[in-house]
PDB file of N, CA and C in Angstrom:
ATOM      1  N   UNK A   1     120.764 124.476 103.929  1.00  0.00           N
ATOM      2  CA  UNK A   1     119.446 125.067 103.844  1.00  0.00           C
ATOM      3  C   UNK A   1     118.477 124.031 103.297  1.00  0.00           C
ATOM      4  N   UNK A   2     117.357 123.894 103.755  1.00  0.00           N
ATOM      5  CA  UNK A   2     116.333 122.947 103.420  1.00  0.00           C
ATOM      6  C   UNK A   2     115.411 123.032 102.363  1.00  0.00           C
ATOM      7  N   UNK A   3     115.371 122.448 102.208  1.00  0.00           N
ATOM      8  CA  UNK A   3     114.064 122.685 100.608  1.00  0.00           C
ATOM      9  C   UNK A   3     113.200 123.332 101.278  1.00  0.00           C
ATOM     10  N   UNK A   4     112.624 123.600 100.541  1.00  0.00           N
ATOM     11  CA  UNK A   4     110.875 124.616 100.514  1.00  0.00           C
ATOM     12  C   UNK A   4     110.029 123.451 100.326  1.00  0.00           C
ATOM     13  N   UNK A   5     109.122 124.041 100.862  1.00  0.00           N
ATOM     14  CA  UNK A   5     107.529 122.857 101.222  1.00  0.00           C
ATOM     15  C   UNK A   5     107.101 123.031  99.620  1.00  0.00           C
ATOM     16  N   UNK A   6     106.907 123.887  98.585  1.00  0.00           N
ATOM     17  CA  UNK A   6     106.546 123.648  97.447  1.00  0.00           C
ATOM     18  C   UNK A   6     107.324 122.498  96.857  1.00  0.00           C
ATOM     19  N   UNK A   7     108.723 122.525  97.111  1.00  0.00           N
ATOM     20  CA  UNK A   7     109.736 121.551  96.345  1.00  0.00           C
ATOM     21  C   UNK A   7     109.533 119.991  97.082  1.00  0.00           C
ATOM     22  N   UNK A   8     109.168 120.365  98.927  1.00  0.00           N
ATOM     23  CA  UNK A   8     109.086 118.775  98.748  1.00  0.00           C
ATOM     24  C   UNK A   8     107.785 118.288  98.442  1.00  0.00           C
ATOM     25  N   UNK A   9     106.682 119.076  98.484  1.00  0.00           N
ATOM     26  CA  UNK A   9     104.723 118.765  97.588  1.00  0.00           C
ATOM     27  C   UNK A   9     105.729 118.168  96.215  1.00  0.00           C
ATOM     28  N   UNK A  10     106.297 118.946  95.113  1.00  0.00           N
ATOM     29  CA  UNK A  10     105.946 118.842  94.026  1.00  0.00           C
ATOM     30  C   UNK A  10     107.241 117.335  94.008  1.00  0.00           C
ATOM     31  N   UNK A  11     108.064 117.065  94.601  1.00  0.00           N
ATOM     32  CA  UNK A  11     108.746 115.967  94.877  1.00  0.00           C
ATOM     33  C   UNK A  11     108.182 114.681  95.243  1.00  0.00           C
ATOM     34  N   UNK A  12     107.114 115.056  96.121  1.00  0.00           N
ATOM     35  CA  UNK A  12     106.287 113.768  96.265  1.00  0.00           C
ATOM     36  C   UNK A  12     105.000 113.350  95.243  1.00  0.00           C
ATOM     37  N   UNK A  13     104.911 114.320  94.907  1.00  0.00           N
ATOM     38  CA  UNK A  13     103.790 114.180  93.850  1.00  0.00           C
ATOM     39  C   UNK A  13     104.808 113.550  92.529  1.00  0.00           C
ATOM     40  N   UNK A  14     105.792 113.835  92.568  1.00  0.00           N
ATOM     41  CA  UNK A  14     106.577 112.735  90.929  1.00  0.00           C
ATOM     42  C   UNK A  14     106.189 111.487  91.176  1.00  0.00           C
ATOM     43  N   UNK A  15     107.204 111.193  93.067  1.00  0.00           N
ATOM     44  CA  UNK A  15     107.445 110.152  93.432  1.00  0.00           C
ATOM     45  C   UNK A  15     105.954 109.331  93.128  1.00  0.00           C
ATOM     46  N   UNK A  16     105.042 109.719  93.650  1.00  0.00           N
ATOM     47  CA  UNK A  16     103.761 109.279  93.173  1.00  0.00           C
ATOM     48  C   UNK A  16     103.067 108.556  92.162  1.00  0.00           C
ATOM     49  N   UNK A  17     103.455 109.770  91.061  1.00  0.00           N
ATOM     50  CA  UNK A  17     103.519 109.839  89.740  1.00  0.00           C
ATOM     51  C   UNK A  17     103.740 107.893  89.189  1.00  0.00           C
ATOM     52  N   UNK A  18     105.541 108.494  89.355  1.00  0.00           N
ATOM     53  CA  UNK A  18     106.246 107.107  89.291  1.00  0.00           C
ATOM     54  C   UNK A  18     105.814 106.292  89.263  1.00  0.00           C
ATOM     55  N   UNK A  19     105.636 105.625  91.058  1.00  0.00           N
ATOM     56  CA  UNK A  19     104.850 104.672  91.196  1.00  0.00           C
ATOM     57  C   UNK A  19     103.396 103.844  90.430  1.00  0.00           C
ATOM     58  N   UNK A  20     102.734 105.073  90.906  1.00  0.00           N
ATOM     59  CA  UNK A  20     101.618 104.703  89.897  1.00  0.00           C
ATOM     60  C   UNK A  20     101.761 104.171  88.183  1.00  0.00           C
ATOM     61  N   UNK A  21     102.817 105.044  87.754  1.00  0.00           N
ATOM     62  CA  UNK A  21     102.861 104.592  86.076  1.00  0.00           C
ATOM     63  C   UNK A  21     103.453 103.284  86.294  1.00  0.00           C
ATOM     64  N   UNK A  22     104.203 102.600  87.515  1.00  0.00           N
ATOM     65  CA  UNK A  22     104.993 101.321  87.437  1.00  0.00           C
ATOM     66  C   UNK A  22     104.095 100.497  87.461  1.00  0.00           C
ATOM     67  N   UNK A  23     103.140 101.028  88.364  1.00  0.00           N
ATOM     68  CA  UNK A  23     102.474  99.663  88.702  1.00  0.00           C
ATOM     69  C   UNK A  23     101.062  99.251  87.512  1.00  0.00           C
ATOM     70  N   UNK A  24     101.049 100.366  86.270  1.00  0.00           N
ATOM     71  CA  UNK A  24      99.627 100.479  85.556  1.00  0.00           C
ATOM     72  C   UNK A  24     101.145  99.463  84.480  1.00  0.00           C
ATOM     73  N   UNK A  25     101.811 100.415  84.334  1.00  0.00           N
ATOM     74  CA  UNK A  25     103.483  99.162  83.188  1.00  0.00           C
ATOM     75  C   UNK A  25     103.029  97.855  83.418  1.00  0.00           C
ATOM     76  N   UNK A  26     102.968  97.593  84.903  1.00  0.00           N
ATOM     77  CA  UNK A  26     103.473  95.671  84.842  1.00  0.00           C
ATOM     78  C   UNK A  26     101.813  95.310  85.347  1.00  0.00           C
ATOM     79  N   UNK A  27     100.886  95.920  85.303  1.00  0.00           N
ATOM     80  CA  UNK A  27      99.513  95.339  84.758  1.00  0.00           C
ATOM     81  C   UNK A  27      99.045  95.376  83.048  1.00  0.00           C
ATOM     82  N   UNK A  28      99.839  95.586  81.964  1.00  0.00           N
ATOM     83  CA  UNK A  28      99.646  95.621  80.837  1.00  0.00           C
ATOM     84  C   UNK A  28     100.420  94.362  80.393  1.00  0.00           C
ATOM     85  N   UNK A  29     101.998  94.396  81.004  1.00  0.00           N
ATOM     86  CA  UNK A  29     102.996  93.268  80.807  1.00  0.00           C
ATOM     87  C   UNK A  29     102.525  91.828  81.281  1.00  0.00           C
ATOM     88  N   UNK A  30     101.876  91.961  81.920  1.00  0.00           N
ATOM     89  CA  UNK A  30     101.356  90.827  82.945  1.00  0.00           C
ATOM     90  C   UNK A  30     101.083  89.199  81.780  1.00  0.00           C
ATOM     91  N   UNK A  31     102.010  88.726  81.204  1.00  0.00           N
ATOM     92  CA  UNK A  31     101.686  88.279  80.150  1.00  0.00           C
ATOM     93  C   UNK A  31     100.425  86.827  80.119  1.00  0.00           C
ATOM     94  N   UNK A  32     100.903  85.784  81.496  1.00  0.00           N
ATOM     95  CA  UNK A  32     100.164  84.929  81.933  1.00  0.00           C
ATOM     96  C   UNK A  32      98.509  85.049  82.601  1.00  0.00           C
ATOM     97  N   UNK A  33      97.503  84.397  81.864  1.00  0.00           N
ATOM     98  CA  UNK A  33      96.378  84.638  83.080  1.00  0.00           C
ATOM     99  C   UNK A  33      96.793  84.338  84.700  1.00  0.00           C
ATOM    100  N   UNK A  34      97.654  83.728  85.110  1.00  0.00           N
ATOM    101  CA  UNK A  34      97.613  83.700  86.432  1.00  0.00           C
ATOM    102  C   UNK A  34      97.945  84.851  86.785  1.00  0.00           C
ATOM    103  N   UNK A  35      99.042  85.630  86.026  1.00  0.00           N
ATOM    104  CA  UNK A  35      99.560  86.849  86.967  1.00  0.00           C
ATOM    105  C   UNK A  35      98.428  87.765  86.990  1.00  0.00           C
ATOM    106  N   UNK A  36      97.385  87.784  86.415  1.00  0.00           N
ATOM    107  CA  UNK A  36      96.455  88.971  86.038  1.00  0.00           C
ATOM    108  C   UNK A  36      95.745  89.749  87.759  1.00  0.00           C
ATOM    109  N   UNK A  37      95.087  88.913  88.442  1.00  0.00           N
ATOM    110  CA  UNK A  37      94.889  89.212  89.595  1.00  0.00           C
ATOM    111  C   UNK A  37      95.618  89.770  90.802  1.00  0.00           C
ATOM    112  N   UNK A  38      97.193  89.636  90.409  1.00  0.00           N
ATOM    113  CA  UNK A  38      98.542  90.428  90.890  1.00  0.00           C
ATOM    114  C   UNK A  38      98.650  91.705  90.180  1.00  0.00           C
ATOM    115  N   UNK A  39      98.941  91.437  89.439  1.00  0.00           N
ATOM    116  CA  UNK A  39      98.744  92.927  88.496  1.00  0.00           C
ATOM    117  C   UNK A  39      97.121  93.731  88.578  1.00  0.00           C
ATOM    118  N   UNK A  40      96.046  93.440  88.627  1.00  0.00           N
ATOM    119  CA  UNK A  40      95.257  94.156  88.895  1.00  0.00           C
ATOM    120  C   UNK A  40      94.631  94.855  90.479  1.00  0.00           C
ATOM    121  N   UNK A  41      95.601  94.265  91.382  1.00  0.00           N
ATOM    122  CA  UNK A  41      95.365  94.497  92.600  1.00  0.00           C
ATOM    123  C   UNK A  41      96.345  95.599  92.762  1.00  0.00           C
ATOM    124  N   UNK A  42      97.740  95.763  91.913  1.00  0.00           N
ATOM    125  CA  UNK A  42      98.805  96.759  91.699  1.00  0.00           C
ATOM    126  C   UNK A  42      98.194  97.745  91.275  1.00  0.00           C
ATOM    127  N   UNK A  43      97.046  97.383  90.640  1.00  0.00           N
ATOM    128  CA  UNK A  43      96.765  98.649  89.618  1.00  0.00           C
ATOM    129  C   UNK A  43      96.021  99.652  90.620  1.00  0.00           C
ATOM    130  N   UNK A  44      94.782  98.507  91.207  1.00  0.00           N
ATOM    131  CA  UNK A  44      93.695  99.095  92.059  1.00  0.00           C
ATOM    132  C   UNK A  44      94.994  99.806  93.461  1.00  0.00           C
ATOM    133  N   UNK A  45      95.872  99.782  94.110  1.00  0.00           N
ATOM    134  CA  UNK A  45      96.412 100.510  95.058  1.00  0.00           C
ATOM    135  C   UNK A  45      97.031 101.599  94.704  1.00  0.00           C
ATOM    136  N   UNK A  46      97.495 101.502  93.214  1.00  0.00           N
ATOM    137  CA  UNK A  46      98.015 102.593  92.789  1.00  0.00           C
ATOM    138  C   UNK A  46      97.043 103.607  92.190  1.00  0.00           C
ATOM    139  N   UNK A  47      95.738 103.171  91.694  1.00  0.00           N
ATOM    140  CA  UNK A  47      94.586 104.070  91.980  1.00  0.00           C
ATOM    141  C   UNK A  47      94.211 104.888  93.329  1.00  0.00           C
ATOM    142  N   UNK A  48      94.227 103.713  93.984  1.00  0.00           N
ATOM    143  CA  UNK A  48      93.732 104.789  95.432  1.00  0.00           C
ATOM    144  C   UNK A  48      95.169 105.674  95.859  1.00  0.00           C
ATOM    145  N   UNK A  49      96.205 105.164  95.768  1.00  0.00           N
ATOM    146  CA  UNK A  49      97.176 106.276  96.512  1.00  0.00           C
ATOM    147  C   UNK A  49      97.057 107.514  95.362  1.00  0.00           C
ATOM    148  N   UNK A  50      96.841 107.634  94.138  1.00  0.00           N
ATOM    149  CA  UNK A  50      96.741 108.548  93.172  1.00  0.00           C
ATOM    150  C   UNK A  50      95.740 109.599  93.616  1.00  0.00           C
ATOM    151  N   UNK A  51      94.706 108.724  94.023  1.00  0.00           N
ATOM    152  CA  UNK A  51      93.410 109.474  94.380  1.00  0.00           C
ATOM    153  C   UNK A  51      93.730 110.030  95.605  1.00  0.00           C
ATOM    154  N   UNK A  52      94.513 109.687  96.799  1.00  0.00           N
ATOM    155  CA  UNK A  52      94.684 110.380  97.641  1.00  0.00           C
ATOM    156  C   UNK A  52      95.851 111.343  97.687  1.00  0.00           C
ATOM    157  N   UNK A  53      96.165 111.918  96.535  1.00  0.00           N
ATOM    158  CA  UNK A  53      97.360 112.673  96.742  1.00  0.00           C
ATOM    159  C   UNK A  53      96.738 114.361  97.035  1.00  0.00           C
ATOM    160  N   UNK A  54      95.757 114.799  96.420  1.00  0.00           N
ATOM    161  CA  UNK A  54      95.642 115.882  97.407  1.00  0.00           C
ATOM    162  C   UNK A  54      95.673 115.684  98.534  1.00  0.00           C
ATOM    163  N   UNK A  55      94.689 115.091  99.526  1.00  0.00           N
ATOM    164  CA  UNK A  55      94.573 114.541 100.681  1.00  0.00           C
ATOM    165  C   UNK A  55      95.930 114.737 101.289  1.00  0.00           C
ATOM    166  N   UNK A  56      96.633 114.148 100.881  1.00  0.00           N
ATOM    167  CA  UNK A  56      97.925 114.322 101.806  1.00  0.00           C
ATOM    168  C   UNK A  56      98.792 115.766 101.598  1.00  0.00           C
ATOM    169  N   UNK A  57      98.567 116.416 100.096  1.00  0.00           N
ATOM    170  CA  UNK A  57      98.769 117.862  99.868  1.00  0.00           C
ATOM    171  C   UNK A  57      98.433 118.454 100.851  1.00  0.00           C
ATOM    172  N   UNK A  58      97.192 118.301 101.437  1.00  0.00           N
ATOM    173  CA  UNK A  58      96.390 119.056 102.466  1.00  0.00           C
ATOM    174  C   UNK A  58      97.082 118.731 103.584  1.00  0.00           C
ATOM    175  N   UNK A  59      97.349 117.763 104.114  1.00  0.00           N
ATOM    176  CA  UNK A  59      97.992 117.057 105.068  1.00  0.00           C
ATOM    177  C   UNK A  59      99.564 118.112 105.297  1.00  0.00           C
ATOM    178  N   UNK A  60     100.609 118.164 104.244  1.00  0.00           N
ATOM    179  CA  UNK A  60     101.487 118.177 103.727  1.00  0.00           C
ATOM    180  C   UNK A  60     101.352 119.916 104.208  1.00  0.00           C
ATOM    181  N   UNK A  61     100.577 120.624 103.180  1.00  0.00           N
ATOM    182  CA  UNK A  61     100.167 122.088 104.089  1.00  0.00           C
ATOM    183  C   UNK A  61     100.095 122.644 105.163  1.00  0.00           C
ATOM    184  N   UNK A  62      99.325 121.731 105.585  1.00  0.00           N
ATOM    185  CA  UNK A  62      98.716 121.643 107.468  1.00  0.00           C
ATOM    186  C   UNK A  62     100.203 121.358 107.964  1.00  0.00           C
ATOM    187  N   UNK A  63     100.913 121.125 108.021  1.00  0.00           N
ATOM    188  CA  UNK A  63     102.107 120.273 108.602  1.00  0.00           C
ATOM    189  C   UNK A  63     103.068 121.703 108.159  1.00  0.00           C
ATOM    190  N   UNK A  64     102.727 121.999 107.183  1.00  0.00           N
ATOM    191  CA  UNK A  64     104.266 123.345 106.659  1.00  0.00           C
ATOM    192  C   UNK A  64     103.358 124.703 107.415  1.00  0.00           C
ATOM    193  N   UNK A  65     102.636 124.810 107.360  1.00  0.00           N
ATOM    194  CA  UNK A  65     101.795 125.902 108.273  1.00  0.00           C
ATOM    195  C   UNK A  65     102.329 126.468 109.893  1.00  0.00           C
ATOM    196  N   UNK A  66     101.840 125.013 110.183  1.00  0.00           N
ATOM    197  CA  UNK A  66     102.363 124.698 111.905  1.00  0.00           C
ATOM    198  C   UNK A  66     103.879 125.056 111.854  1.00  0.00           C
ATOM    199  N   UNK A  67     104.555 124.699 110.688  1.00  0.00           N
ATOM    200  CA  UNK A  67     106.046 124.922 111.179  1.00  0.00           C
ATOM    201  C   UNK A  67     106.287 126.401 111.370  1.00  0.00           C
ATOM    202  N   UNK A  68     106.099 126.637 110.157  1.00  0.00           N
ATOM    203  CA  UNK A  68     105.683 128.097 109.702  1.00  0.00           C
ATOM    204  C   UNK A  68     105.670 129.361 110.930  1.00  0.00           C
ATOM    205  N   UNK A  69     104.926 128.788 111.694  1.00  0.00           N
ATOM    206  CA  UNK A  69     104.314 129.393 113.095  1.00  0.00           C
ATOM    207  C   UNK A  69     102.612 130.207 112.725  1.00  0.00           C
ATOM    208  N   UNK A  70     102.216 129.397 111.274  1.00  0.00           N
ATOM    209  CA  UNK A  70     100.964 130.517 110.970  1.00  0.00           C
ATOM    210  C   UNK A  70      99.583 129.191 111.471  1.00  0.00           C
ATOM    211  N   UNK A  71     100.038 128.250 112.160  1.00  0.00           N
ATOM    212  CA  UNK A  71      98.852 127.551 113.248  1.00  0.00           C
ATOM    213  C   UNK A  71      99.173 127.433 114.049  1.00  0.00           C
ATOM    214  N   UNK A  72      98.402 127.092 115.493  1.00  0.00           N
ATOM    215  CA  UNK A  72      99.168 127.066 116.354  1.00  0.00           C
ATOM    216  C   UNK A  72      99.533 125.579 116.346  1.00  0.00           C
ATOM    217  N   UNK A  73     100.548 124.794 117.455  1.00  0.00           N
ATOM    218  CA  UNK A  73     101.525 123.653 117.121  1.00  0.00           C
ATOM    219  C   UNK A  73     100.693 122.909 119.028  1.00  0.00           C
ATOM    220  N   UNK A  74      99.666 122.817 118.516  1.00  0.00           N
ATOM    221  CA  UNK A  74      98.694 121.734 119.441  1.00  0.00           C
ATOM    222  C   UNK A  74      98.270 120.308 118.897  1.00  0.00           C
ATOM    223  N   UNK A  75      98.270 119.274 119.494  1.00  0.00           N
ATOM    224  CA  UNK A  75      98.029 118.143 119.362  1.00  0.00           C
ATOM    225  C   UNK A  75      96.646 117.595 119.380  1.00  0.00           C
ATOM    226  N   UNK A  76      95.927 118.673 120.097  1.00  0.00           N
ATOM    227  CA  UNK A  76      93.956 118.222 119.915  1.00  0.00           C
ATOM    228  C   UNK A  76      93.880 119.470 118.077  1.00  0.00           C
ATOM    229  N   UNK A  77      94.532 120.660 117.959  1.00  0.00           N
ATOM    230  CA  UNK A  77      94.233 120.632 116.663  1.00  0.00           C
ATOM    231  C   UNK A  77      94.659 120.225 115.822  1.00  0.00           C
ATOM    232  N   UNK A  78      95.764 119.731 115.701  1.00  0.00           N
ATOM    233  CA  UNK A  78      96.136 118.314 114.648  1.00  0.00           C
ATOM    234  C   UNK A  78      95.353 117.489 114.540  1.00  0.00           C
ATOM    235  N   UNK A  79      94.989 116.623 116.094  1.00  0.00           N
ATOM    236  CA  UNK A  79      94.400 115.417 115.992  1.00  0.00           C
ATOM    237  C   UNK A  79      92.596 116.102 115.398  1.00  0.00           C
ATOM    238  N   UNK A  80      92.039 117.192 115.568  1.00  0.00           N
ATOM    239  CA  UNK A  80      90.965 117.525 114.883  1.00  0.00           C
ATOM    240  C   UNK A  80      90.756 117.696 113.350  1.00  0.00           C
ATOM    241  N   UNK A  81      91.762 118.061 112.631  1.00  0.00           N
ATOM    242  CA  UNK A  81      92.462 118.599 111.463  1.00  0.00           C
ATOM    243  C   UNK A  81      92.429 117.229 110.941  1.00  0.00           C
ATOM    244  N   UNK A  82      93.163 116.225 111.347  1.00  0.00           N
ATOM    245  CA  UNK A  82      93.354 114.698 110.875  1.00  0.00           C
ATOM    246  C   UNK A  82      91.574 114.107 110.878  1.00  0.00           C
ATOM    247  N   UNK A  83      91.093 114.016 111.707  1.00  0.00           N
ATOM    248  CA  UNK A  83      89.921 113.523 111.909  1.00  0.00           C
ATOM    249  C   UNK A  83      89.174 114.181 111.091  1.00  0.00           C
ATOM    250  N   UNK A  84      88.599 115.739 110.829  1.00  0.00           N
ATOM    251  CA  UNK A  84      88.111 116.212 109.798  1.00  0.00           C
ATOM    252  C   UNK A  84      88.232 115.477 108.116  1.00  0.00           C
ATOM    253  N   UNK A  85      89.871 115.636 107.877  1.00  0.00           N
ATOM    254  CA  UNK A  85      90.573 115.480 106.856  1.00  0.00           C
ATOM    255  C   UNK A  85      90.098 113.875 106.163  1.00  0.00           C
ATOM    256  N   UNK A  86      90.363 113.027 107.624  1.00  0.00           N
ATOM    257  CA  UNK A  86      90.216 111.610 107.102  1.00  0.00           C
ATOM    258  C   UNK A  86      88.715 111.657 106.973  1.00  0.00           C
ATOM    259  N   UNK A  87      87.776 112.248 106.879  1.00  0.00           N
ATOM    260  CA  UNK A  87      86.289 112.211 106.885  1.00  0.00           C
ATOM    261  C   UNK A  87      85.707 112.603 105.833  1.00  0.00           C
ATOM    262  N   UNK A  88      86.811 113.924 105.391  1.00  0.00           N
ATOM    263  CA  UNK A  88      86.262 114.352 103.676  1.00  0.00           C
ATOM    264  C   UNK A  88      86.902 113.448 102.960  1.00  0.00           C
ATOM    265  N   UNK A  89      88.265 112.396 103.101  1.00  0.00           N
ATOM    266  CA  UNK A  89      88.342 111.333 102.130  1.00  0.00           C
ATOM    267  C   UNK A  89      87.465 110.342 102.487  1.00  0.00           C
ATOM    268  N   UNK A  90      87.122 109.865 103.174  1.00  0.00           N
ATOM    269  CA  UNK A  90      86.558 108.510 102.857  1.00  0.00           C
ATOM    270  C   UNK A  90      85.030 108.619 102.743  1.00  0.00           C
ATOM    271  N   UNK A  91      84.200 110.107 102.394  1.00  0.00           N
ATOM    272  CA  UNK A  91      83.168 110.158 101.888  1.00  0.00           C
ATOM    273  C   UNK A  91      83.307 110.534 100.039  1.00  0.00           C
ATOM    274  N   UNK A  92      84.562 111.597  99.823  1.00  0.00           N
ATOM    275  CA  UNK A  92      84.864 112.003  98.780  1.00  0.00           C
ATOM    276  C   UNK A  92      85.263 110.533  97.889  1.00  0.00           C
ATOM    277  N   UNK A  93      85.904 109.716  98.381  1.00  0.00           N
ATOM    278  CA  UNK A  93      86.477 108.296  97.759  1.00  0.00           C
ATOM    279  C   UNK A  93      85.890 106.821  97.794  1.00  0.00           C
ATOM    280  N   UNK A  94      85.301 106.825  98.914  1.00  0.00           N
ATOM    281  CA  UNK A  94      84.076 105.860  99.251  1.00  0.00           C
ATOM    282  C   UNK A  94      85.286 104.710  99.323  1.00  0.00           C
ATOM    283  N   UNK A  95      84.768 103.639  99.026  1.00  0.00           N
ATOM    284  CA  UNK A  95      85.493 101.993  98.822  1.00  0.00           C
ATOM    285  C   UNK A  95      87.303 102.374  98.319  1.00  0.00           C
ATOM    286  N   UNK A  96      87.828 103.783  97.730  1.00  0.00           N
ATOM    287  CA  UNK A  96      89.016 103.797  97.202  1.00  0.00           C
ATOM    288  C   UNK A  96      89.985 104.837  98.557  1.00  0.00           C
ATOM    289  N   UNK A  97      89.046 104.853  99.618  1.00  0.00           N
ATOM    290  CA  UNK A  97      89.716 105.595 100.494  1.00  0.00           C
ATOM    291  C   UNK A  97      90.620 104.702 101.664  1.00  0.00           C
ATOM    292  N   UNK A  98      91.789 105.447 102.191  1.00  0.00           N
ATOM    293  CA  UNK A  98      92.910 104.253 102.590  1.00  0.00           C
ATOM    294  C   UNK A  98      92.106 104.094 104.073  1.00  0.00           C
ATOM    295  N   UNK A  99      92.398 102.976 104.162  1.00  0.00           N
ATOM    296  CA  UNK A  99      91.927 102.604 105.863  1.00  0.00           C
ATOM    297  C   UNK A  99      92.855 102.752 107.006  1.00  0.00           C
ATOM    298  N   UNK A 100      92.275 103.865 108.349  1.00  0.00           N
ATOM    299  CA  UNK A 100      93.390 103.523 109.289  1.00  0.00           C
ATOM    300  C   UNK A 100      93.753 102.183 109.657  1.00  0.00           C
TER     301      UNK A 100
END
């Protein structure tokens, strides 16, 4: 039996989590000025994927819905749904929104 769409949202949102705290860890550790510009470019991606984790919640929804059978399972309303979706992030996020 398969997990539930709440268990794999709240699974990816740790995984997330994680990441992000790794990569803010080894921009504090960063002991040399050279490494600093490595470590702050870690920091800045793990900002934006942070920032986009509703975004993909929504995504993540839309996707358990369709399975669901409570949308219908068309490819122009996906591909509308996506296009909407990617439009409220990259006005909501500006410069921190991911690029196709």
């Amino acid at each position: 039996m398969g997990e539930s769409p709440f268990m794999e949202m709240n699974e990816m949102l740790w995984q997330r989590q994680a990441q992000l705290q790794q990569r803010w860890l080894r921009l504090w550790q960063a002991g040399e000025p050279s490494a600093h510009p490595r470590a702050l470019a870690g920091w800045w991606c793990g900002l934006r994927e942070w920032l986009a984790v509703p975004f993909d919640l929504a995504r993540h929804q839309h996707a358990a819905s369709v399975r669901a059978g409570l949308l219908p399972c068309s490819l122009l309303e996906s591909q509308r749904f996506e296009r909407q979706l990617g439009l409220l992030e990259r006005l909501a996020l500006g410069q921190l929104a991911r690029q196709a």
